[in-house]
N, C-alpha and C. Protein backbone atom coordinates (compact mmCIF):
# COMPACT_ATOMS: atom_id res chain seq x y z
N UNK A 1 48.75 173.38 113.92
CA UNK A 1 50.05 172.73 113.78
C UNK A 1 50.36 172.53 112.31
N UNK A 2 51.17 172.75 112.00
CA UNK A 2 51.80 173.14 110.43
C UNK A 2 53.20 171.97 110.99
N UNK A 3 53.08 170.79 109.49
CA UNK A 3 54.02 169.60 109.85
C UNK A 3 54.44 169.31 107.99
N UNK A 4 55.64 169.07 107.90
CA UNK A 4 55.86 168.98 106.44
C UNK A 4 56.51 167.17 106.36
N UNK A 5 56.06 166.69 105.83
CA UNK A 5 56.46 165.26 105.80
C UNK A 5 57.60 165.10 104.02
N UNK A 6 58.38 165.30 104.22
CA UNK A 6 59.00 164.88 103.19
C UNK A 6 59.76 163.52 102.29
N UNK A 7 59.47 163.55 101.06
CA UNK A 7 59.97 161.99 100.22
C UNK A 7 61.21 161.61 100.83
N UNK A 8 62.03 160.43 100.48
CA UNK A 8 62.80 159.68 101.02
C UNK A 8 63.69 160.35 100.01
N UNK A 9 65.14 160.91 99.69
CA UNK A 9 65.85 160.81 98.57
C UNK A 9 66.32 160.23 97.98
N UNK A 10 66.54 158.91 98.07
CA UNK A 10 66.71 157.87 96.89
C UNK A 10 65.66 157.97 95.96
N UNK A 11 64.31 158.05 96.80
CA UNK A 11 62.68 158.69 95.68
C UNK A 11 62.97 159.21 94.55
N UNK A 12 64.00 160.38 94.99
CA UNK A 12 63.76 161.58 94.42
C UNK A 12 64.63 161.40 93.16
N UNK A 13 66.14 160.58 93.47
CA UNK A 13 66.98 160.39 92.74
C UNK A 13 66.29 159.67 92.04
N UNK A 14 65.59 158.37 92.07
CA UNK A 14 65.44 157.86 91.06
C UNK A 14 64.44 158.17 89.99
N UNK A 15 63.92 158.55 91.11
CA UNK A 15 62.30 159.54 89.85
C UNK A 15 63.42 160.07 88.71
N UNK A 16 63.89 161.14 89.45
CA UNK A 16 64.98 161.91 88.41
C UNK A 16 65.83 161.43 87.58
N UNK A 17 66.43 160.01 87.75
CA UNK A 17 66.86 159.32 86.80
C UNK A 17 66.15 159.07 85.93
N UNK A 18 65.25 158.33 86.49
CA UNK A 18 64.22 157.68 85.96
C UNK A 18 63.49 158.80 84.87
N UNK A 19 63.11 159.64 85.00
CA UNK A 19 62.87 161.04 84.09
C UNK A 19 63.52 161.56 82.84
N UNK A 20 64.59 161.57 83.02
CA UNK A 20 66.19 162.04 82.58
C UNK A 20 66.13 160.99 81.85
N UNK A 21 66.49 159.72 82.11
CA UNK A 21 66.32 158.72 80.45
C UNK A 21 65.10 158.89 79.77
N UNK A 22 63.69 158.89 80.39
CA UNK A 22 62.61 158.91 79.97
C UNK A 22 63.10 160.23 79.19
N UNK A 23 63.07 161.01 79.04
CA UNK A 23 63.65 162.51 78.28
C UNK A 23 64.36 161.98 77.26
N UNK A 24 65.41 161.62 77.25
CA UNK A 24 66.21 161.25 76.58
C UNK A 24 65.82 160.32 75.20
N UNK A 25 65.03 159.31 75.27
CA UNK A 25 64.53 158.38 74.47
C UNK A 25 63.58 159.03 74.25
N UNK A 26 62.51 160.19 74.31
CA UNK A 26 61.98 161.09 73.60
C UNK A 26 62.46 161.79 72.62
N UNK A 27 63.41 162.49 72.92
CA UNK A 27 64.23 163.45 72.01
C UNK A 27 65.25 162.73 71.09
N UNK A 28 65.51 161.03 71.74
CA UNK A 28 66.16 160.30 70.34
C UNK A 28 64.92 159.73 69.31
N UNK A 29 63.79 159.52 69.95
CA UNK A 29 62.91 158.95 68.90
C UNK A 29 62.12 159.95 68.27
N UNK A 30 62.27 161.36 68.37
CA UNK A 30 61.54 163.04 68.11
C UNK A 30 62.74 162.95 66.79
N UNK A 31 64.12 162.99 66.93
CA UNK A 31 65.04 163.44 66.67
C UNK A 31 64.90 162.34 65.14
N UNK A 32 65.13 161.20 65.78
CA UNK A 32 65.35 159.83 64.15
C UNK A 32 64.01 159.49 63.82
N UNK A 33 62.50 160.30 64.08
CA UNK A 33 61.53 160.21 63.70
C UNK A 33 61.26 158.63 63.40
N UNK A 34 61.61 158.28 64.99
CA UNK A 34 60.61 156.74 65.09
C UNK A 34 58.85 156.97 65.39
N UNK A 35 58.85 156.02 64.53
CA UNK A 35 56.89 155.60 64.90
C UNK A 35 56.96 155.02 66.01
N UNK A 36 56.15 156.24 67.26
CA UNK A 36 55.77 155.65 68.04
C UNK A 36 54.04 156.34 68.22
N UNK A 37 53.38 155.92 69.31
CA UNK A 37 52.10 156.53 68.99
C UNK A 37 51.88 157.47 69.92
N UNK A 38 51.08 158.39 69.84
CA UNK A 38 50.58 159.80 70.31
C UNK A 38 50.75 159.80 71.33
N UNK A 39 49.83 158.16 71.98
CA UNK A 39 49.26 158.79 73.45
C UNK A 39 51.06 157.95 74.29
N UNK A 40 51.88 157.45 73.44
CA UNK A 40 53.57 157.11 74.22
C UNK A 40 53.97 158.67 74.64
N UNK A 41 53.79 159.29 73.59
CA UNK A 41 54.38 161.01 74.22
C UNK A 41 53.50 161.72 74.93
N UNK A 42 52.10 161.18 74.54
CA UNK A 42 51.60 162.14 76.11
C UNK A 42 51.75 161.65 77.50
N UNK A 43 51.78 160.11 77.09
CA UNK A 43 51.77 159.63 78.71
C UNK A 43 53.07 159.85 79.05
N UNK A 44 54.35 160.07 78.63
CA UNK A 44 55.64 160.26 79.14
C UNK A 44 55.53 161.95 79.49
N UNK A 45 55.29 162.78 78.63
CA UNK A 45 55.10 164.19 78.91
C UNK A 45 54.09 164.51 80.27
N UNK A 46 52.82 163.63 81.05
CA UNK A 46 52.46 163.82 81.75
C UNK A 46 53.44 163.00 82.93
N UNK A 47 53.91 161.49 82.54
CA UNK A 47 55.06 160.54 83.68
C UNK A 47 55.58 162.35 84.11
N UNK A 48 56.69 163.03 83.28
CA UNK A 48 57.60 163.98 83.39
C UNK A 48 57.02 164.73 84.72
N UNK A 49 55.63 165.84 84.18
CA UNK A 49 55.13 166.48 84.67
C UNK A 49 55.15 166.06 86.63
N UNK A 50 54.47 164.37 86.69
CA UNK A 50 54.21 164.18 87.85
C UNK A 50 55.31 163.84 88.77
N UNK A 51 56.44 163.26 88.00
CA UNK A 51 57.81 163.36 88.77
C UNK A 51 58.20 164.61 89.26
N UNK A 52 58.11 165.48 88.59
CA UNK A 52 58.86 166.91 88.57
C UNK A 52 57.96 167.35 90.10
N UNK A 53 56.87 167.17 89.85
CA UNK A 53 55.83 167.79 90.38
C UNK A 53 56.23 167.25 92.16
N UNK A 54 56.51 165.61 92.48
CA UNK A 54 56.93 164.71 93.17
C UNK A 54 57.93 165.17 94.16
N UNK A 55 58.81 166.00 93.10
CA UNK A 55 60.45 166.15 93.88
C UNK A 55 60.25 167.55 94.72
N UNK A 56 59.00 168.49 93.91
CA UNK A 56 59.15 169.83 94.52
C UNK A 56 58.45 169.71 95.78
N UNK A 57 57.48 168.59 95.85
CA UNK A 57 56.29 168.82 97.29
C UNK A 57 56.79 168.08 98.24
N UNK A 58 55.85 168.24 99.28
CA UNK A 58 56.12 166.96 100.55
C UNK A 58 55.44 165.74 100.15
N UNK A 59 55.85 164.41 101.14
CA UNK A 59 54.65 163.60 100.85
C UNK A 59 53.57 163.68 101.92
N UNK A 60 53.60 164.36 102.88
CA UNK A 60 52.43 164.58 103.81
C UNK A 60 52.80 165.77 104.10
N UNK A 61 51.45 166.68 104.29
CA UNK A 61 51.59 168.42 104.92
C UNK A 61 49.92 168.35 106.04
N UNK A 62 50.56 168.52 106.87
CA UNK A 62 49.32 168.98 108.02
C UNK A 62 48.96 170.47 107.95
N UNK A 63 48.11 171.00 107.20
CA UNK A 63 47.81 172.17 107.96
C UNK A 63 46.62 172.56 107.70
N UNK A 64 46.38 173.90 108.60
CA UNK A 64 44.94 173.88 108.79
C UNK A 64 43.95 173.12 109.27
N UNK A 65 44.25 172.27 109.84
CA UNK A 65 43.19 171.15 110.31
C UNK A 65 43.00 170.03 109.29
N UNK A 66 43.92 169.98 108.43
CA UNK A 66 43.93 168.94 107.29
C UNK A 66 45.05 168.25 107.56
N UNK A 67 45.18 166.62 106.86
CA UNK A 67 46.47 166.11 106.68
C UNK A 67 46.08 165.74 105.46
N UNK A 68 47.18 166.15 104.46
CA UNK A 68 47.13 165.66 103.29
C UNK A 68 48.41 165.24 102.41
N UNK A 69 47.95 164.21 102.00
CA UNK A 69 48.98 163.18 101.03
C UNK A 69 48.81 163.97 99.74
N UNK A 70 50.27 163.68 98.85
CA UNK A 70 50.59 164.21 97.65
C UNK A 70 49.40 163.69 96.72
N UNK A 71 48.98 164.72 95.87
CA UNK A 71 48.05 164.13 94.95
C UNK A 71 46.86 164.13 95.59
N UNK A 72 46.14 164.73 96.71
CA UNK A 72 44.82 165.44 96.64
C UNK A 72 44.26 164.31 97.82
N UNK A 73 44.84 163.43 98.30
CA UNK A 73 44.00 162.57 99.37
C UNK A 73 43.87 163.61 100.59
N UNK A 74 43.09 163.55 100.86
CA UNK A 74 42.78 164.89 102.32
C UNK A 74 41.72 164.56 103.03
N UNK A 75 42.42 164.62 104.57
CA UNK A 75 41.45 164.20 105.54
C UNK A 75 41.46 165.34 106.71
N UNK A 76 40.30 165.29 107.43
CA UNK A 76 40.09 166.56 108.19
C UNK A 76 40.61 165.89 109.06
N UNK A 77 41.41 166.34 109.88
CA UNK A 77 41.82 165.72 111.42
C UNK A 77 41.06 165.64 112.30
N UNK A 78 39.86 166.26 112.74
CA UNK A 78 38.88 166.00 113.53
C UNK A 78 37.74 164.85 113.11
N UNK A 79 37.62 164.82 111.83
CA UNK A 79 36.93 163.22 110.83
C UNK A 79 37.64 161.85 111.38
N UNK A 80 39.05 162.23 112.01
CA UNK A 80 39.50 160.51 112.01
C UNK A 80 39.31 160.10 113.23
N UNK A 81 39.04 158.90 113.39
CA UNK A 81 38.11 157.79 113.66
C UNK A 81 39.36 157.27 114.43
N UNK A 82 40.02 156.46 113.35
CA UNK A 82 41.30 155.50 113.89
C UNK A 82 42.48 155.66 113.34
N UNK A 83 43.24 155.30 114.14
CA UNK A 83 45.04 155.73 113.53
C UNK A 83 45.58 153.96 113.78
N UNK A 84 46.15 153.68 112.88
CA UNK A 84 45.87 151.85 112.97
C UNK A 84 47.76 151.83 112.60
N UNK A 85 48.72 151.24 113.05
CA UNK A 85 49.99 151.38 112.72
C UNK A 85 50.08 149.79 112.26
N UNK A 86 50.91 149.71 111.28
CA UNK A 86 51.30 148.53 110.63
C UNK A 86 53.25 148.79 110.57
N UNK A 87 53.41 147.68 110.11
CA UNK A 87 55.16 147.54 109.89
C UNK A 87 55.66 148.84 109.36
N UNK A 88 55.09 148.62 107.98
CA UNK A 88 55.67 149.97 107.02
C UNK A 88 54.39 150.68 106.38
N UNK A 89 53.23 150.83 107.44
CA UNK A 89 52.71 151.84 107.01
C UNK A 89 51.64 152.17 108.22
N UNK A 90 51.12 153.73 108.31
CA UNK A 90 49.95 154.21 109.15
C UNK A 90 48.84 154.19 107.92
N UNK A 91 47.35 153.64 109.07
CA UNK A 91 46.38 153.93 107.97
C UNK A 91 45.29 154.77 108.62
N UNK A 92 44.71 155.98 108.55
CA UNK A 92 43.82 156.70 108.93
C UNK A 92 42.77 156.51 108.36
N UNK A 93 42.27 156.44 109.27
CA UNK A 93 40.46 155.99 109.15
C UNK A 93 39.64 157.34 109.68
N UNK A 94 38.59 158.01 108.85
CA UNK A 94 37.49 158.58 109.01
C UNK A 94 36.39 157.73 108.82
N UNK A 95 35.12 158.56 109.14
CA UNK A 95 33.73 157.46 108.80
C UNK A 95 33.53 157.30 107.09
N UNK A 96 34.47 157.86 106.39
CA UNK A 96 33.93 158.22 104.83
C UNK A 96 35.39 157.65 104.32
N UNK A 97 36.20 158.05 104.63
CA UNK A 97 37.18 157.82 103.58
C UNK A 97 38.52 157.08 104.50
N UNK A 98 39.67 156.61 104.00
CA UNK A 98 40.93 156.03 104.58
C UNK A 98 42.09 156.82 103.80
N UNK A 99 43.45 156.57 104.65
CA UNK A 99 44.57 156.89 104.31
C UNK A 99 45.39 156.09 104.74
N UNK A 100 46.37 155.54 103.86
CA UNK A 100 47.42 155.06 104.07
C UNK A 100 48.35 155.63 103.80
N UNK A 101 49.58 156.06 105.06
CA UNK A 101 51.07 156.44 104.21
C UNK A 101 52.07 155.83 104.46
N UNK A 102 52.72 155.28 103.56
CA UNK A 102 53.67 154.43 103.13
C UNK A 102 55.09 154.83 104.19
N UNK A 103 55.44 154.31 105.22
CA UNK A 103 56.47 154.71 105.85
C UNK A 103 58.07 154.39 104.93
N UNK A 104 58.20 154.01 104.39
CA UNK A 104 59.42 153.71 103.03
C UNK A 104 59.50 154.68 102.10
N UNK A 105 58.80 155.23 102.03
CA UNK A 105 58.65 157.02 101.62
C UNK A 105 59.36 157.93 101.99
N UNK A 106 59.10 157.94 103.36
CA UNK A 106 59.42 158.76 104.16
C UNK A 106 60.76 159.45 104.63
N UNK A 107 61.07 160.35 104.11
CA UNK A 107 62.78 160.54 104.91
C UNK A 107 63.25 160.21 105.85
N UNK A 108 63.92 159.63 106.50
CA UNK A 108 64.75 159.49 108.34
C UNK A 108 64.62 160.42 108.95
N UNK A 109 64.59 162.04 108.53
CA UNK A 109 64.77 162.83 109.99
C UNK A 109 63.14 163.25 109.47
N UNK A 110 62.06 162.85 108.60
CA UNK A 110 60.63 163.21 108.54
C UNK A 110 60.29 162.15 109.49
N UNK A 111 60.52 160.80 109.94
CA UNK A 111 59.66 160.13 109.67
C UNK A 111 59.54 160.00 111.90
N UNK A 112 60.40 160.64 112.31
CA UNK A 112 60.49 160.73 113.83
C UNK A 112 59.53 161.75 113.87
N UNK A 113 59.35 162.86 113.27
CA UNK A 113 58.27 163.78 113.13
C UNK A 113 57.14 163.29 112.93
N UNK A 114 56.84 162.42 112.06
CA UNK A 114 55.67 161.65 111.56
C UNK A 114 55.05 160.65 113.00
N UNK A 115 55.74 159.99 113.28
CA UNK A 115 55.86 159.03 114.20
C UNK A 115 55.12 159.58 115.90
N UNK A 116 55.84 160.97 115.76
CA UNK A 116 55.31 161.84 117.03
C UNK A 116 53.92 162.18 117.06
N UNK A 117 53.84 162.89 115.50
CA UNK A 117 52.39 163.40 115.71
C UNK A 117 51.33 162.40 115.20
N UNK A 118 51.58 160.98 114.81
CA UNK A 118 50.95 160.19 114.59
C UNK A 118 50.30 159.27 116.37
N UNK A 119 51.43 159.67 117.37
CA UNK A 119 51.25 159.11 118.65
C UNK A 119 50.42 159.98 118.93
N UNK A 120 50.18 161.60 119.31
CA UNK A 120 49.74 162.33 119.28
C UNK A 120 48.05 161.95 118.75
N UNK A 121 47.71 161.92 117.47
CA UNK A 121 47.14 162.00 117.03
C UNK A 121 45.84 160.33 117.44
N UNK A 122 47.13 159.62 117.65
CA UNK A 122 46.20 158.07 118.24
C UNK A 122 45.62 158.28 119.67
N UNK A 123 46.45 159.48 120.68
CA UNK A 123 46.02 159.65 121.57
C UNK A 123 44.56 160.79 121.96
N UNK A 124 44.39 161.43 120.65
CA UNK A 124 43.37 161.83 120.97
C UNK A 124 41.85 161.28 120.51
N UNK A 125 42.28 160.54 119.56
CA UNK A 125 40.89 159.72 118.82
C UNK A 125 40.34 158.32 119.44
């Protein structure tokens, strides 16, 4: 089963705002050669990178026998243990590791998808 869980778009907008000034106050303080220090432009040049990076992926992808959250959290689907539902979030439990995903994330027409194979998924563990 191949399942694509995608960000909420306000996420996306604001990352992207949020980016877009961050840009901006780079190239004015590059430009009027303010002192700022090294690691201000690397950590904004990597902020950039992981936004950008944010808007192109899902926030959950099932496949292969994996479910995995943006940024490398990955759990084998046959490893989980427990599927535990809270207000605004699911937390998956294996014997080794946990997952939580943030349902406020989640898009409106992802999150009925999410919701299904999360019932699914409580019903077989």
């Amino acid at each position: 089963m191949n399942l694509n869980i995608k960000y909420k778009t306000s996420l996306k907008i604001s990352a992207f705002a949020f980016g877009t000034v961050s840009l901006i106050a780079f190239l004015l303080a590059f430009i009027f050669n303010h002192k700022f220090s090294i690691y201000f432009y690397i950590g904004l040049i990597i902020y950039l990178f992981i936004e950008i990076y944010k808007i192109k992926t899902n926030y959950i992808t099932v496949k292969d026998g994996y479910i995995v959250k943006n940024f490398g959290c990955k759990l084998k689907l046959a490893e989980i243990r427990r599927v535990i539902r809270y207000t605004d979030e699911f937390v998956l439990e294996s014997d080794k590791k946990s997952m939580s995903i943030n349902l406020e994330k989640v898009k409106k027409t992802s999150l009925k998808d999410l919701e299904f194979f999360m019932q699914q998924l409580k019903d077989k563990v």
